[in-house]
C-alpha atoms as a PDB file:
ATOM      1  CA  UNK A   1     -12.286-320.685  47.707  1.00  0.00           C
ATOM      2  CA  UNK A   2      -9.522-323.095  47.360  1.00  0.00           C
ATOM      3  CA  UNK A   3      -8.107-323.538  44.080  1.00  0.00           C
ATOM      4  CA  UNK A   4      -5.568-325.653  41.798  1.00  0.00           C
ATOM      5  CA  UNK A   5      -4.238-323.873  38.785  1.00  0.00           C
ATOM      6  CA  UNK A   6      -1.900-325.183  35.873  1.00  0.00           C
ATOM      7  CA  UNK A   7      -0.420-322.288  34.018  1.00  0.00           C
ATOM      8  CA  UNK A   8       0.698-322.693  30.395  1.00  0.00           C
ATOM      9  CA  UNK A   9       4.114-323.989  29.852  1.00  0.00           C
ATOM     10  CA  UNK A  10       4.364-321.231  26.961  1.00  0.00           C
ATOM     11  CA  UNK A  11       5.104-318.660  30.230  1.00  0.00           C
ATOM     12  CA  UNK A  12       7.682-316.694  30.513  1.00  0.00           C
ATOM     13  CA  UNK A  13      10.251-319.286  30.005  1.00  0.00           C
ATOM     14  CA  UNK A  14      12.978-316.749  29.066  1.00  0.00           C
ATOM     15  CA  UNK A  15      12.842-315.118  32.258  1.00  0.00           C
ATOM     16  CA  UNK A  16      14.180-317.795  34.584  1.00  0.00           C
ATOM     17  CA  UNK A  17      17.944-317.967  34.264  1.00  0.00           C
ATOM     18  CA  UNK A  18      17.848-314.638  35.976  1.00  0.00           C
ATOM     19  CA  UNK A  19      15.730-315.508  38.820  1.00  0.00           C
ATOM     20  CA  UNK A  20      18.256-317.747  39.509  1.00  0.00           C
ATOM     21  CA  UNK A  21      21.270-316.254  38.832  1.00  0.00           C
ATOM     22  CA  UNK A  22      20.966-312.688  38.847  1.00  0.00           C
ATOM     23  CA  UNK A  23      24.450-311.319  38.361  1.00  0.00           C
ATOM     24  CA  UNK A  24      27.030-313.743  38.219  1.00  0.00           C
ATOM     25  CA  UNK A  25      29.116-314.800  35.247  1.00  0.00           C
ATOM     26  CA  UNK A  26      32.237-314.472  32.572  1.00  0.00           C
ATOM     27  CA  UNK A  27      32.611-315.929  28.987  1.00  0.00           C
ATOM     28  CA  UNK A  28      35.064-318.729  28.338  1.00  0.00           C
ATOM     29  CA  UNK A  29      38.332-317.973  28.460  1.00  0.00           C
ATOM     30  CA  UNK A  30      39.197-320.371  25.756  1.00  0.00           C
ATOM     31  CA  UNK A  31      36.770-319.708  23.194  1.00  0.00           C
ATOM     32  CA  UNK A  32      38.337-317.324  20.553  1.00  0.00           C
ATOM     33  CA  UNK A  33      36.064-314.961  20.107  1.00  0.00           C
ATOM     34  CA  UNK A  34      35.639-312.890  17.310  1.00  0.00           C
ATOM     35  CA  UNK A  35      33.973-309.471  17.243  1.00  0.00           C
ATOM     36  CA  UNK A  36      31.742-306.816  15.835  1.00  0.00           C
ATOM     37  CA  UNK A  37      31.567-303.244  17.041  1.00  0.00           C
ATOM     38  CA  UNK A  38      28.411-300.762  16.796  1.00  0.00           C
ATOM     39  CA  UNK A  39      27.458-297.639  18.451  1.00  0.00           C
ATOM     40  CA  UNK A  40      26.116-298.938  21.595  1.00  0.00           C
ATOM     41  CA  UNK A  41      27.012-302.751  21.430  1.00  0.00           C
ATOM     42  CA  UNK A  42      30.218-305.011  21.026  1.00  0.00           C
ATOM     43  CA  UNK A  43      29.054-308.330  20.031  1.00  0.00           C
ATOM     44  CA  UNK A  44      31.373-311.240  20.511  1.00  0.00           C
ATOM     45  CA  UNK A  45      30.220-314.168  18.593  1.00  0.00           C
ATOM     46  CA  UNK A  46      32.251-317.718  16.984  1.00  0.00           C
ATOM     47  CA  UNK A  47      31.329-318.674  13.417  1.00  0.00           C
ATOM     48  CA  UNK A  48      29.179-317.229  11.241  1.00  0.00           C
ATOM     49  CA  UNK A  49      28.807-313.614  10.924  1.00  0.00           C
ATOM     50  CA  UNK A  50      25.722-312.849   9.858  1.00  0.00           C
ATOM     51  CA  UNK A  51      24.147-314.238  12.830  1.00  0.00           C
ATOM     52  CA  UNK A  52      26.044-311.228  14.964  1.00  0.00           C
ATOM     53  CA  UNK A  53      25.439-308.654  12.411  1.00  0.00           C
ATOM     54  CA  UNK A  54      21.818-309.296  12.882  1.00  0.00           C
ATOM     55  CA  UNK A  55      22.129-309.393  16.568  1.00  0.00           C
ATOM     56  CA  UNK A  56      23.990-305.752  16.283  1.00  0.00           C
ATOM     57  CA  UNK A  57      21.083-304.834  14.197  1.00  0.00           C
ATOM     58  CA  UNK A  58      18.475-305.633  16.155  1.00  0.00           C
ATOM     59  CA  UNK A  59      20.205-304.375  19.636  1.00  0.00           C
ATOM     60  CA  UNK A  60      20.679-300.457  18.488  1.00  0.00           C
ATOM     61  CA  UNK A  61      17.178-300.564  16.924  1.00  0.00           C
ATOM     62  CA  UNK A  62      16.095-301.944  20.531  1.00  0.00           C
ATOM     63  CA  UNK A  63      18.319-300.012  22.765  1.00  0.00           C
ATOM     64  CA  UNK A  64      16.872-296.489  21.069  1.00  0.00           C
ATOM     65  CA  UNK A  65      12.955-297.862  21.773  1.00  0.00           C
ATOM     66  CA  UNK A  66      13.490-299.112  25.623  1.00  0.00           C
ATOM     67  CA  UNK A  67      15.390-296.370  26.200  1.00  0.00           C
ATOM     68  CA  UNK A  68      13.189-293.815  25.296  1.00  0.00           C
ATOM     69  CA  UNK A  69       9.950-295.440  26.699  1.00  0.00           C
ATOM     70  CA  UNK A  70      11.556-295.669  29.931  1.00  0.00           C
ATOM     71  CA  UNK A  71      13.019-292.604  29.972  1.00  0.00           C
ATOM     72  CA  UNK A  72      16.854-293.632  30.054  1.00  0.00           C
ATOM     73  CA  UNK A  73      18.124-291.321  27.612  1.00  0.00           C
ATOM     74  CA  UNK A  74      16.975-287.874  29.450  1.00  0.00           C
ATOM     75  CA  UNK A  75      18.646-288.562  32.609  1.00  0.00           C
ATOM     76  CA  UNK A  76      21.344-290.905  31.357  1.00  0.00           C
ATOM     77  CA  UNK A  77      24.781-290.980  29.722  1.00  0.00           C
ATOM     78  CA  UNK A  78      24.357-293.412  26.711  1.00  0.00           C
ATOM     79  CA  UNK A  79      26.156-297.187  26.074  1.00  0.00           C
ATOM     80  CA  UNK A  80      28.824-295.528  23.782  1.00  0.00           C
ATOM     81  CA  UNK A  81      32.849-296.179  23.874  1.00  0.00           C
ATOM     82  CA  UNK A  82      33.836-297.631  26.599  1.00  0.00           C
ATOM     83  CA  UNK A  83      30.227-298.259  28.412  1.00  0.00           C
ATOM     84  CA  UNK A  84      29.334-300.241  25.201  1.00  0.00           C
ATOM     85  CA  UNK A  85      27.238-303.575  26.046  1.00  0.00           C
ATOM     86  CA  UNK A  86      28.965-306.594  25.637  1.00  0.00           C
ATOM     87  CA  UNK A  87      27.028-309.686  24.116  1.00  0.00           C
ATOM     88  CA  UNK A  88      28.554-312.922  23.946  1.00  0.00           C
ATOM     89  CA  UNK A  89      27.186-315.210  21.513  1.00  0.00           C
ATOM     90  CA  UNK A  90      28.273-319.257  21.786  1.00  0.00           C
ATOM     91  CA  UNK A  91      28.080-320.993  18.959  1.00  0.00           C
ATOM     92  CA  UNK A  92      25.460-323.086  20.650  1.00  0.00           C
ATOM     93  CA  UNK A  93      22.975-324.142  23.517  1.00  0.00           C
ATOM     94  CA  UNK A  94      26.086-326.990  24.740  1.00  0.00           C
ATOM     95  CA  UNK A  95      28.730-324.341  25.107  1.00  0.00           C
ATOM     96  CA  UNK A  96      26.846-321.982  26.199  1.00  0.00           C
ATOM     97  CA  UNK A  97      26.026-324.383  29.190  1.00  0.00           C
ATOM     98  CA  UNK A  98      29.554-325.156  29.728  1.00  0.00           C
ATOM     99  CA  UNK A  99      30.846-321.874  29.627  1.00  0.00           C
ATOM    100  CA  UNK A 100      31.508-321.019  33.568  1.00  0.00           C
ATOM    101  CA  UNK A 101      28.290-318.735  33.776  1.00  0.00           C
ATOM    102  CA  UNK A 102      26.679-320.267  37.298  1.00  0.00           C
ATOM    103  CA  UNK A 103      23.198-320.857  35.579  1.00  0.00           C
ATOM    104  CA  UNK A 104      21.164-323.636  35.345  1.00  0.00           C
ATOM    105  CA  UNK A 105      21.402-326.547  32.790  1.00  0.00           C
ATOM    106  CA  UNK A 106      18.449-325.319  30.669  1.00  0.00           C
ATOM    107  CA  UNK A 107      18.593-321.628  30.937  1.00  0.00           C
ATOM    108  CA  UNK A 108      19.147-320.263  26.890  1.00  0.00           C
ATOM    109  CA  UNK A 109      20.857-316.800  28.272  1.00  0.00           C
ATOM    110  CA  UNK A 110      21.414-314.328  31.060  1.00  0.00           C
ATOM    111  CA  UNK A 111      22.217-310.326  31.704  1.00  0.00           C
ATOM    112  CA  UNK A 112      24.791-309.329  34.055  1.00  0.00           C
ATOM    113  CA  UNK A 113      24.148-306.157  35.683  1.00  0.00           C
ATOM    114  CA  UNK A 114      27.542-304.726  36.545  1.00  0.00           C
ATOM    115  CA  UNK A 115      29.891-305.713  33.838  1.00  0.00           C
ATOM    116  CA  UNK A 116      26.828-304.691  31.688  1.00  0.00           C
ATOM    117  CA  UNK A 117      26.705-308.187  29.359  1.00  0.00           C
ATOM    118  CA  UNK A 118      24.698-310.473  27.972  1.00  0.00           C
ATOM    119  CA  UNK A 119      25.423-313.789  27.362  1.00  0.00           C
ATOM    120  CA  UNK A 120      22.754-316.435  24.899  1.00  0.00           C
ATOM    121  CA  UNK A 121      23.918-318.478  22.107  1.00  0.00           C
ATOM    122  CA  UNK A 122      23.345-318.623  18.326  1.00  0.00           C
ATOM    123  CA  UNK A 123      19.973-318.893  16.761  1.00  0.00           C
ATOM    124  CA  UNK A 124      18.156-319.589  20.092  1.00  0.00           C
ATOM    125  CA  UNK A 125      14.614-320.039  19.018  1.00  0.00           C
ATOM    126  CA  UNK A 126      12.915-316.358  20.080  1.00  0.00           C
ATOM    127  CA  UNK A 127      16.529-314.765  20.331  1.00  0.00           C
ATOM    128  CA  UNK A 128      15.203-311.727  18.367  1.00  0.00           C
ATOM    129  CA  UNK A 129      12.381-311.142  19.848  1.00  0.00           C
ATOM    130  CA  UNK A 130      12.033-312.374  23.636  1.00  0.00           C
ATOM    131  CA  UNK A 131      15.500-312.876  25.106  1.00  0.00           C
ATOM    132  CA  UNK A 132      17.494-310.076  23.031  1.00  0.00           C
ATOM    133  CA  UNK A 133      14.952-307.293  24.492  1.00  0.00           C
ATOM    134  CA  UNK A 134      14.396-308.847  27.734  1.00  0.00           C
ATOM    135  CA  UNK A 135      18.205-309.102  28.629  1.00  0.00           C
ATOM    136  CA  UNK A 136      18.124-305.629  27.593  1.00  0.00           C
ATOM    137  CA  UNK A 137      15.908-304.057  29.381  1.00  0.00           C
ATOM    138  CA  UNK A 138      17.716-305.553  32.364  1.00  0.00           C
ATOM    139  CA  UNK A 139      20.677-303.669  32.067  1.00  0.00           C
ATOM    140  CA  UNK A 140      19.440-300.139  31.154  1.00  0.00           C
ATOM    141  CA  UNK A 141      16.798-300.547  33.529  1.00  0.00           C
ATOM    142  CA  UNK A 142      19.233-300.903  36.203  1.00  0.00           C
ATOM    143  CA  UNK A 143      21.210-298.318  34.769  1.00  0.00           C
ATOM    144  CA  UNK A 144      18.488-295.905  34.961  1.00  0.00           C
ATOM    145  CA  UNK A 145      17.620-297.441  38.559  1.00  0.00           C
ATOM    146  CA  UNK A 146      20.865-297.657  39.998  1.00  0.00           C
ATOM    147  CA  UNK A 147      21.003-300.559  42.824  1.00  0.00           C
ATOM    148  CA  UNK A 148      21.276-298.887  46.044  1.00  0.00           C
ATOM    149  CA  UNK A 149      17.685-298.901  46.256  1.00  0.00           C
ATOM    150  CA  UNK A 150      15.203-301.873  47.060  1.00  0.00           C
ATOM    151  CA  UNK A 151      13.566-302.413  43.980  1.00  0.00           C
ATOM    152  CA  UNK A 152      11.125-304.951  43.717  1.00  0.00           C
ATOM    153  CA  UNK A 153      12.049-308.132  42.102  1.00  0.00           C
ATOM    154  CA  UNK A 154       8.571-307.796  40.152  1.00  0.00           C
ATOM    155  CA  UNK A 155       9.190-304.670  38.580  1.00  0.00           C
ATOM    156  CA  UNK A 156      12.674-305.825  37.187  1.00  0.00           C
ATOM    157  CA  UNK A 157      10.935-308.777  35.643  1.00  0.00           C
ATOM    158  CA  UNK A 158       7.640-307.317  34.782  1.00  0.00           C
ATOM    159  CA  UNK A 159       9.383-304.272  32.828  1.00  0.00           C
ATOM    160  CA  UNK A 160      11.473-306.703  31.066  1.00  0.00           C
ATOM    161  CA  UNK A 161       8.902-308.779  29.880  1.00  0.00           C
ATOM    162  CA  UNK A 162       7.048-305.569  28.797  1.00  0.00           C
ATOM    163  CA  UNK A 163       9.838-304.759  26.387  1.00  0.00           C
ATOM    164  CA  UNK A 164       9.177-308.056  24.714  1.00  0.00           C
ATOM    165  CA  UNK A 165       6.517-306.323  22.673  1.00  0.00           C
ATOM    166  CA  UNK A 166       5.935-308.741  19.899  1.00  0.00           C
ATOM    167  CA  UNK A 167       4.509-311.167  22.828  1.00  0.00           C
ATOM    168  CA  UNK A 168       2.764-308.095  24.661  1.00  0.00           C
ATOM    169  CA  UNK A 169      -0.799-309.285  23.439  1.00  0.00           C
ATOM    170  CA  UNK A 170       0.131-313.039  24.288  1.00  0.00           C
ATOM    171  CA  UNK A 171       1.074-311.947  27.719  1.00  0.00           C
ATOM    172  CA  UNK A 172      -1.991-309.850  28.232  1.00  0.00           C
ATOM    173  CA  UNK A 173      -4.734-313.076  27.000  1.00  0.00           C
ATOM    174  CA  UNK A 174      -2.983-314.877  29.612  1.00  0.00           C
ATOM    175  CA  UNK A 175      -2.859-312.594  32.162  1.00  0.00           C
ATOM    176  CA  UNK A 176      -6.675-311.691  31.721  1.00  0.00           C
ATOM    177  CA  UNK A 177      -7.214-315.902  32.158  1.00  0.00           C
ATOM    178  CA  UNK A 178      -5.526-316.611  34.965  1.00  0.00           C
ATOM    179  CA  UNK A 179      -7.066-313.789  36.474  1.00  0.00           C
ATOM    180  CA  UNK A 180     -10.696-314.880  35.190  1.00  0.00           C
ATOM    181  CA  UNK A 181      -9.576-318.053  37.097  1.00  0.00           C
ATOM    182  CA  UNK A 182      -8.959-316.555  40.476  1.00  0.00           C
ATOM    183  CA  UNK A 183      -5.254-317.973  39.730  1.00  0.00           C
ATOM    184  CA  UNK A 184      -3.643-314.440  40.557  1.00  0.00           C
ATOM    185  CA  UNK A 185      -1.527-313.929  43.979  1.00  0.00           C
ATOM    186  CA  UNK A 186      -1.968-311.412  45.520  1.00  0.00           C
ATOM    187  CA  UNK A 187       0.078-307.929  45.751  1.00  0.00           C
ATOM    188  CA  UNK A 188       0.741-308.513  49.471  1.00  0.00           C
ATOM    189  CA  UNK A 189       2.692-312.146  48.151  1.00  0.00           C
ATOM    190  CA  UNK A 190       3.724-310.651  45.204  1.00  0.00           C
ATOM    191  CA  UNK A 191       5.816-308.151  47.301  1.00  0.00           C
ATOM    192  CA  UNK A 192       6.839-310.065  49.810  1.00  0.00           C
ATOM    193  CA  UNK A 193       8.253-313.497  47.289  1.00  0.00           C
ATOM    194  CA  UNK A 194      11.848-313.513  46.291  1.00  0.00           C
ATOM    195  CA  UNK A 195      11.385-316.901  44.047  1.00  0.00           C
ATOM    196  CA  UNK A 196      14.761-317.018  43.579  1.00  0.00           C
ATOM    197  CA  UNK A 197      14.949-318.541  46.507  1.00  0.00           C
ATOM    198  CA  UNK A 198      12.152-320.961  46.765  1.00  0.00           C
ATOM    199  CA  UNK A 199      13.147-324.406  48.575  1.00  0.00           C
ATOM    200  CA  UNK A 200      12.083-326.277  45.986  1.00  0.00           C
ATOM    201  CA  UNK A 201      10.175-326.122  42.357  1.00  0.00           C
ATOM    202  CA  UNK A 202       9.203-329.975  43.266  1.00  0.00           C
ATOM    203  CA  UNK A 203       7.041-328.540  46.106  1.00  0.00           C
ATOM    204  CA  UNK A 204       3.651-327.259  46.268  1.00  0.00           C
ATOM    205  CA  UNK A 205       2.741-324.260  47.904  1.00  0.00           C
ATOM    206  CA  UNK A 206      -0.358-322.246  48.825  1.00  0.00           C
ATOM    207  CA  UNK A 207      -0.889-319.045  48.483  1.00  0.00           C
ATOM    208  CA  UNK A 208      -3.884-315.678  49.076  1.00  0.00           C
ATOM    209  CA  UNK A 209      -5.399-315.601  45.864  1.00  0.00           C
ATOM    210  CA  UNK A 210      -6.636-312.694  44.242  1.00  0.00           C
ATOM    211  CA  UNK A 211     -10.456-313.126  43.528  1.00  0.00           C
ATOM    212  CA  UNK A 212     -12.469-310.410  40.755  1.00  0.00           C
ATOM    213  CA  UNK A 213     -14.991-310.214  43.716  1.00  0.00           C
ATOM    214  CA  UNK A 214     -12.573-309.160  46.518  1.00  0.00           C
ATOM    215  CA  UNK A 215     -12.965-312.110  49.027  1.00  0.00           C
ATOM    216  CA  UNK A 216     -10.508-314.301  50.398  1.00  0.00           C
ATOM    217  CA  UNK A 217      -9.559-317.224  49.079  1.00  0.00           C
ATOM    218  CA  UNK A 218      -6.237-319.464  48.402  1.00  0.00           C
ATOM    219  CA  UNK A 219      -4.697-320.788  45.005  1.00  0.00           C
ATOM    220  CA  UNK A 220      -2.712-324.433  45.189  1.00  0.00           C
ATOM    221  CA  UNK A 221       0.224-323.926  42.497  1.00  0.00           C
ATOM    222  CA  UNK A 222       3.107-326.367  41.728  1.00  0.00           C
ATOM    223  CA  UNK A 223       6.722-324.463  42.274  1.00  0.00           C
ATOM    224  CA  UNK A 224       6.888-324.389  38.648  1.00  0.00           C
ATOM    225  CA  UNK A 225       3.252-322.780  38.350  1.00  0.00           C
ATOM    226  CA  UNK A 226       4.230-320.180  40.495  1.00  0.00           C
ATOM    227  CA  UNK A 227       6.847-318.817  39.420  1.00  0.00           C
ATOM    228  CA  UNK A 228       5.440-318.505  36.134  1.00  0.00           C
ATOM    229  CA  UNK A 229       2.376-317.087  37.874  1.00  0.00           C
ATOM    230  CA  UNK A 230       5.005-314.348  39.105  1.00  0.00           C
ATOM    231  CA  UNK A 231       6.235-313.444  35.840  1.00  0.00           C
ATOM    232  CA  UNK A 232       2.995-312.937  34.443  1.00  0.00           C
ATOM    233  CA  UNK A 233       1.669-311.014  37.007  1.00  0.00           C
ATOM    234  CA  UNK A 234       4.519-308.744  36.690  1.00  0.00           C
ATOM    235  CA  UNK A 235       3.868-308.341  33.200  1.00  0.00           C
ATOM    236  CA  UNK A 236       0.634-307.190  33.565  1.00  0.00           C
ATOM    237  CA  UNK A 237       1.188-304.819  36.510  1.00  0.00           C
ATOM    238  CA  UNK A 238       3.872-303.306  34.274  1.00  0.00           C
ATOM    239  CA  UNK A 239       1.102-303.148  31.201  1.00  0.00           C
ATOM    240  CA  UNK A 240      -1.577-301.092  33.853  1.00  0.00           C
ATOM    241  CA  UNK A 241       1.128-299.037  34.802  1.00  0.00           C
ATOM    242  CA  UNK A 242       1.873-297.719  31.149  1.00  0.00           C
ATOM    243  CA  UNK A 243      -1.287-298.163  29.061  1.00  0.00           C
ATOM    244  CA  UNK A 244      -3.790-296.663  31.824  1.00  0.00           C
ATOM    245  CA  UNK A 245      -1.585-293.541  33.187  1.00  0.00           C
ATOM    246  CA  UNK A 246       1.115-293.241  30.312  1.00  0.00           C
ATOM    247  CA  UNK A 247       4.822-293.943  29.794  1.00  0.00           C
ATOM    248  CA  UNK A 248       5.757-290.039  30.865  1.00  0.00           C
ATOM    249  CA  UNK A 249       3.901-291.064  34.461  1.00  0.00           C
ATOM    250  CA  UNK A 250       6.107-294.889  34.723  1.00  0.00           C
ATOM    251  CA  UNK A 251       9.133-292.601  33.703  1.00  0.00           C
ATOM    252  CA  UNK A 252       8.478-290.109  36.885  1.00  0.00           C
ATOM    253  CA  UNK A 253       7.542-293.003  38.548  1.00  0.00           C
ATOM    254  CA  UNK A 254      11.456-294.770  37.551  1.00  0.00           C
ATOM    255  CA  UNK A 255      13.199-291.395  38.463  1.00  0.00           C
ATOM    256  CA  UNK A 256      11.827-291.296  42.220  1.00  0.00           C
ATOM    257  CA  UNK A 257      12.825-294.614  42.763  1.00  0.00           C
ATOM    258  CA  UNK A 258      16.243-293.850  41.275  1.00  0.00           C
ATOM    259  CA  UNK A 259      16.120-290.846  43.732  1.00  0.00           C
ATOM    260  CA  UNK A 260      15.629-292.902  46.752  1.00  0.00           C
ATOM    261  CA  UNK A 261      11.787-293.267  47.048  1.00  0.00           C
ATOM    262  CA  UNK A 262      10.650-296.511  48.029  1.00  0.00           C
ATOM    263  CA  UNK A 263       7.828-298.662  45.989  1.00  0.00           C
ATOM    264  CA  UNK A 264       4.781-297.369  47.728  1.00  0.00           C
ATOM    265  CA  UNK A 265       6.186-293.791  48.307  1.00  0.00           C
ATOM    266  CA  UNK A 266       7.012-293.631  44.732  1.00  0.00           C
ATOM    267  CA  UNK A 267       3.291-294.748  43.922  1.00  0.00           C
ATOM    268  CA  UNK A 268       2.031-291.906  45.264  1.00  0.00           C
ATOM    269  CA  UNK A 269       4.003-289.403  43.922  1.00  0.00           C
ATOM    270  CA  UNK A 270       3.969-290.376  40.395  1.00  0.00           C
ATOM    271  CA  UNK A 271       0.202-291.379  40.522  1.00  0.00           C
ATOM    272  CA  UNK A 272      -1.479-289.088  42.938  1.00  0.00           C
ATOM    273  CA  UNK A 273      -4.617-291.134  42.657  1.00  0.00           C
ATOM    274  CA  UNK A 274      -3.359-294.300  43.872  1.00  0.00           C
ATOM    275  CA  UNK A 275      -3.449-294.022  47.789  1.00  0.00           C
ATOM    276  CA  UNK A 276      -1.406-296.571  48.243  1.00  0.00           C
ATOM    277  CA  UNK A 277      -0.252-300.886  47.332  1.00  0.00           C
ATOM    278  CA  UNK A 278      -4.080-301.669  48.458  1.00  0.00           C
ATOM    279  CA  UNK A 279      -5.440-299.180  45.958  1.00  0.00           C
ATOM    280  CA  UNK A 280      -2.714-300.055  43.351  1.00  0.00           C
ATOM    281  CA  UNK A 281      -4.349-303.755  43.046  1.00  0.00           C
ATOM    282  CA  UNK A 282      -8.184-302.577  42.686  1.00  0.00           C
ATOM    283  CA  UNK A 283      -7.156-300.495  40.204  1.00  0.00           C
ATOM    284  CA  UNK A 284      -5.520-302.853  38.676  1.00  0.00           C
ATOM    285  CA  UNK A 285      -8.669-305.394  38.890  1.00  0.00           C
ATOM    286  CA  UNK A 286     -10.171-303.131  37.121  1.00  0.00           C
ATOM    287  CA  UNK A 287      -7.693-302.646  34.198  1.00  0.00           C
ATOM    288  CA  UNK A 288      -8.110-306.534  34.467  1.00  0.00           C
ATOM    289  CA  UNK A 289     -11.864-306.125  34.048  1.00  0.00           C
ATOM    290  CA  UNK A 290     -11.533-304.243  30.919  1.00  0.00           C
ATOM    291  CA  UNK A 291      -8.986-306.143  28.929  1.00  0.00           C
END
């Protein structure tokens, strides 16, 4: 089976920048920021208010939900005082882009892990609900995970996207298509890909593809293509993990990587049934199967 595939260009576009640019930025030193305080979140904004009111808002109601479905707040100190999250809202797309941030011309906003921030501009289209969350559920995953470890650059993404739950149902139709369409990687490539550090999204590159029927086959994909394959994959590894065995069991799962377990060690420990990465991606066929 050999195989071209065109994803959507509705995929996953928020989740670039950091592919790119994982942790590497500052905010202007020029702008004059003004700024709002909350429990858990310092929001530095220029302009209008109301914009970073509603950004405060919708952050603490946020940081309570991912934090509790992954578990952060039981083994974690909260973002309070001086650990607050810093978000740093340009007054738009232009100065955000200028703004000494080492990202990419079109990326709309990034999270950077150890000065805990997040940086986006004002009224991004989806800022509420895609990129707010995901940005997120960067930081206090990381928090929770700590970064000694080797964590899988899939499971950073995938549980980010997965905390974008207004487009969790969007994400799963498309997952369950390019599936149906033998357009999936494999587990094996998903593992082993860093696409942050593909040659080139002008090239094309081929890749095992994971077939419903278990034989081998290949999948053609654009650079472009594949990394959005990635992301979606991700996603929906992320979705098998909680829906079919439970957020307490990803939790368990989170704290033995945190305590030094790697991927397929942790696996096993938190889901005794899964054997192993093998038996992680037929059972996750079949939560394919069934969507």
């Amino acid at each position: 089976m050999f195989k071209s595939i065109r994803i959507s260009r509705q995929i996953l576009y928020l989740s670039l920048a950091l592919v790119f640019s994982p942790a590497a930025g500052h905010a202007a030193d020029d702008i004059r920021w003004q700024e709002v305080k909350g429990t858990h979140f310092l929001i530095y904004y220029v302009g209008e208010e109301r914009f970073a009111r509603d950004v405060l808002n919708k952050a603490e109601g946020y940081y309570s939900r991912i934090a509790d479905e992954l578990g952060y707040a039981r083994y974690q100190w909260f973002w309070t005082w001086d650990n607050r999250c810093k978000i740093y809202i340009y007054p738009d797309h232009e100065s955000f882009s200028k703004a000494s941030l080492n990202q990419p011309g079109w990326a709309e906003g990034m999270a950077e892990y150890k000065s805990r921030s997040i940086y986006s501009y004002a009224w991004k289209e989806g800022f509420f609900e895609s990129l707010l969350p995901h940005e997120m559920t960067h930081l206090i995953f990381r928090d929770f995970i700590g970064f000694p470890g080797e964590i899988p650059l899939w499971l950073d993404e995938g549980i980010a996207q997965w905390e974008e739950e207004a487009r969790r149902p969007q994400m799963k139709a498309m997952a369950k298509k390019a599936y149906e369409e033998s357009g999936f990687l494999t587990i094996k490539d998903i593992m082993q890909l860093d696409i942050r550090y593909l040659p080139s999204t002008e090239n094309v590159y081929i890749r095992s593809a994971l077939s419903r029927d278990g034989g081998p086959g290949v999948v053609l994909l654009s650079g472009e293509n594949l990394i959005k394959t990635y992301y979606l994959e991700a996603v929906s590894m992320i979705g098998f993990m909680i829906e079919r065995y439970g957020g307490e069991t990803f939790t368990v799962f989170c704290r033995d990587l945190r305590d030094g377990k790697d991927f397929q060690d942790a696996i096993r420990a938190a889901y005794p049934n899964i054997t192993g990465i093998k038996d992680f991606e037929e059972r996750w066929k079949e939560y394919l199967d069934k969507l």
